[in-house]
C-alpha atoms as a PDB file:
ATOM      1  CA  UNK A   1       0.166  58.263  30.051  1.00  0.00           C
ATOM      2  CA  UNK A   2       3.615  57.546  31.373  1.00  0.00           C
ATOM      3  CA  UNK A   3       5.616  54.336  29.381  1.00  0.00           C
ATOM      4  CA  UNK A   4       5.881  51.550  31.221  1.00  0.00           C
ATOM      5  CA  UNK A   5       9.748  49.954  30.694  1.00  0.00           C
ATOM      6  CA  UNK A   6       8.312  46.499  31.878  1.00  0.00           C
ATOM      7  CA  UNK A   7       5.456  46.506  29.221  1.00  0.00           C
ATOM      8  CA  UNK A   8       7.458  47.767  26.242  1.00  0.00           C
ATOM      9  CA  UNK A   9      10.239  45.445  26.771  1.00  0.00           C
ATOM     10  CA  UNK A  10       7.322  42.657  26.912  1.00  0.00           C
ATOM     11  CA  UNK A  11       5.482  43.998  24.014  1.00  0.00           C
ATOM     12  CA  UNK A  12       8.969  43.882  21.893  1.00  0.00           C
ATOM     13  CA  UNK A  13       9.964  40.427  22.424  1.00  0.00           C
ATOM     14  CA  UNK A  14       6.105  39.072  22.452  1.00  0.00           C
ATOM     15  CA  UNK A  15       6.272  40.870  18.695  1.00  0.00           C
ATOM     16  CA  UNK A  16       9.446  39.292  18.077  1.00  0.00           C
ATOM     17  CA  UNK A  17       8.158  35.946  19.441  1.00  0.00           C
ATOM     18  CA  UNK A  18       4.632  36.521  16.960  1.00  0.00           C
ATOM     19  CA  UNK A  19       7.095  37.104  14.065  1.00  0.00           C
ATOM     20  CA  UNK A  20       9.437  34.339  14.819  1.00  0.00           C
ATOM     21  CA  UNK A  21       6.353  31.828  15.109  1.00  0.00           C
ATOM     22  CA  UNK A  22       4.851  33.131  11.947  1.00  0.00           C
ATOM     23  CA  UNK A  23       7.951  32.683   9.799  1.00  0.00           C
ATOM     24  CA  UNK A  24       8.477  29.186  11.102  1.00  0.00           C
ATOM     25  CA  UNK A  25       4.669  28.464  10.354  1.00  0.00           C
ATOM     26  CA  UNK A  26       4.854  29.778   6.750  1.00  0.00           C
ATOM     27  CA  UNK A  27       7.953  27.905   5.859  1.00  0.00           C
ATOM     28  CA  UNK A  28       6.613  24.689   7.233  1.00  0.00           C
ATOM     29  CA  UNK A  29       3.837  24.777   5.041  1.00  0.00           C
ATOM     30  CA  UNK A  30       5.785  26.309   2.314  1.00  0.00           C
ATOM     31  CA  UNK A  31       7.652  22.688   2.882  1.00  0.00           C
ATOM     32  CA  UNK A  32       4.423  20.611   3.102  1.00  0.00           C
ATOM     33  CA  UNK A  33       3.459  22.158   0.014  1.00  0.00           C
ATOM     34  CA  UNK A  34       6.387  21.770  -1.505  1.00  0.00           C
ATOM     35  CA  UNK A  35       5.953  17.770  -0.413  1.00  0.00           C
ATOM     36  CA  UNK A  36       2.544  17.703  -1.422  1.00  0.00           C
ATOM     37  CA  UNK A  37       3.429  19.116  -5.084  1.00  0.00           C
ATOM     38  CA  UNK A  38       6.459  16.258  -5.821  1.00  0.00           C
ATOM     39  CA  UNK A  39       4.162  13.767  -5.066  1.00  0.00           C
ATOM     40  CA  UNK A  40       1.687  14.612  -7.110  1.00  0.00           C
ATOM     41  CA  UNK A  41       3.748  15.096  -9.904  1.00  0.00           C
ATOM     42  CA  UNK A  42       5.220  11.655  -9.291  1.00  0.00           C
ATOM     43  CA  UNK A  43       1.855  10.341  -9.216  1.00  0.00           C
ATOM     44  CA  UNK A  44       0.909  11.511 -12.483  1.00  0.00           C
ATOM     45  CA  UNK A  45       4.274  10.252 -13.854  1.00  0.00           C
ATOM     46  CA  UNK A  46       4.156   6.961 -12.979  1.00  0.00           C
ATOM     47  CA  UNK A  47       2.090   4.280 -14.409  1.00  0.00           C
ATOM     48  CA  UNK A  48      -0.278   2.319 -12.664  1.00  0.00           C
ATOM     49  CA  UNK A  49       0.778  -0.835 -11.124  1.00  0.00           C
ATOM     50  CA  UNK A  50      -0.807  -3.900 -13.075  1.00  0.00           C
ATOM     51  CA  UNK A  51      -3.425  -5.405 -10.611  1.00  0.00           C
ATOM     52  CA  UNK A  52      -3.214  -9.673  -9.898  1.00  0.00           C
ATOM     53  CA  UNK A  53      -6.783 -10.577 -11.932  1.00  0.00           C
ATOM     54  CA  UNK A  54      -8.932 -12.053  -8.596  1.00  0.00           C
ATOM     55  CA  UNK A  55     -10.070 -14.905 -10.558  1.00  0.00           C
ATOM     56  CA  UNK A  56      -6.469 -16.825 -11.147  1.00  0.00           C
ATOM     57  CA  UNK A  57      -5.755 -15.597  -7.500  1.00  0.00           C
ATOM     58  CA  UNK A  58      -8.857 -17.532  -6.275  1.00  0.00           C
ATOM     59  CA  UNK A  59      -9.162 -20.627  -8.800  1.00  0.00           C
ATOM     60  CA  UNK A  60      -7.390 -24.181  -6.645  1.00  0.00           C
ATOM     61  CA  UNK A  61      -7.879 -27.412  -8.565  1.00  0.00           C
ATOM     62  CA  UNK A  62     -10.768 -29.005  -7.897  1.00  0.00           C
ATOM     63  CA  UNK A  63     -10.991 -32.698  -6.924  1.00  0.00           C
ATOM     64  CA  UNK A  64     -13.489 -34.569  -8.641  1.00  0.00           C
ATOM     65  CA  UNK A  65     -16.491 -35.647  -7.046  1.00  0.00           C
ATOM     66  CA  UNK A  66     -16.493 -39.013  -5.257  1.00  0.00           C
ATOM     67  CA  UNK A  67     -18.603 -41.676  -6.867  1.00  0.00           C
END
Protein backbone atom coordinates (compact mmCIF):
# COMPACT_ATOMS: atom_id res chain seq x y z
CA UNK A 1 0.00 0.00 0.00
CA UNK A 2 1.40 3.31 -1.12
CA UNK A 3 1.30 6.35 1.88
CA UNK A 4 -0.98 8.74 1.31
CA UNK A 5 0.74 12.48 2.21
CA UNK A 6 -2.90 13.89 2.62
CA UNK A 7 -3.91 11.15 5.21
CA UNK A 8 -0.73 11.14 7.29
CA UNK A 9 -0.57 14.79 7.59
CA UNK A 10 -4.41 14.43 8.77
CA UNK A 11 -3.79 11.55 10.98
CA UNK A 12 -0.80 13.70 12.75
CA UNK A 13 -2.59 16.75 13.61
CA UNK A 14 -6.09 14.76 14.37
CA UNK A 15 -3.52 12.87 17.05
CA UNK A 16 -2.22 16.07 18.06
CA UNK A 17 -5.75 17.56 18.26
CA UNK A 18 -6.90 14.01 20.50
CA UNK A 19 -3.88 14.79 22.75
CA UNK A 20 -4.38 18.44 23.05
CA UNK A 21 -8.21 17.82 23.99
CA UNK A 22 -7.29 15.15 26.43
CA UNK A 23 -4.77 17.22 28.38
CA UNK A 24 -7.16 20.13 28.59
CA UNK A 25 -9.94 17.60 29.79
CA UNK A 26 -7.74 16.06 32.53
CA UNK A 27 -6.59 19.33 33.92
CA UNK A 28 -10.07 20.70 34.05
CA UNK A 29 -11.14 18.08 36.19
CA UNK A 30 -7.89 17.91 37.93
CA UNK A 31 -9.22 21.72 38.77
CA UNK A 32 -12.83 20.70 39.61
CA UNK A 33 -11.41 18.29 41.86
CA UNK A 34 -9.19 20.34 43.22
CA UNK A 35 -12.49 22.81 43.88
CA UNK A 36 -14.48 20.10 45.03
CA UNK A 37 -11.71 19.00 47.74
CA UNK A 38 -11.31 22.88 49.39
CA UNK A 39 -14.75 22.94 49.85
CA UNK A 40 -15.16 20.10 51.52
CA UNK A 41 -12.52 20.66 53.75
CA UNK A 42 -14.00 24.07 54.50
CA UNK A 43 -17.15 22.44 55.17
CA UNK A 44 -15.91 20.23 57.73
CA UNK A 45 -14.02 23.20 59.29
CA UNK A 46 -16.56 25.40 59.83
CA UNK A 47 -19.23 25.24 62.35
CA UNK A 48 -22.71 25.14 61.70
CA UNK A 49 -24.60 28.27 61.52
CA UNK A 50 -27.02 28.58 64.64
CA UNK A 51 -30.60 28.18 63.16
CA UNK A 52 -33.52 31.20 64.23
CA UNK A 53 -35.82 28.67 66.67
CA UNK A 54 -39.37 28.79 64.36
CA UNK A 55 -41.35 29.30 67.38
CA UNK A 56 -39.99 33.04 68.48
CA UNK A 57 -39.94 33.64 64.61
CA UNK A 58 -43.71 32.85 64.47
CA UNK A 59 -45.10 34.00 68.04
CA UNK A 60 -46.98 38.06 67.42
CA UNK A 61 -48.79 39.30 70.51
CA UNK A 62 -52.01 38.33 70.72
CA UNK A 63 -54.92 40.73 71.35
CA UNK A 64 -57.25 39.67 73.83
CA UNK A 65 -60.52 38.51 72.99
CA UNK A 66 -63.34 41.05 72.73
CA UNK A 67 -65.97 40.80 75.41
Amino acid sequence: MTKNPFMSAWLSWANRASGMWTTAAMSAARRNQSAAQTAMFKAMMTPPKAKPSKAKANSKPRSKPAR
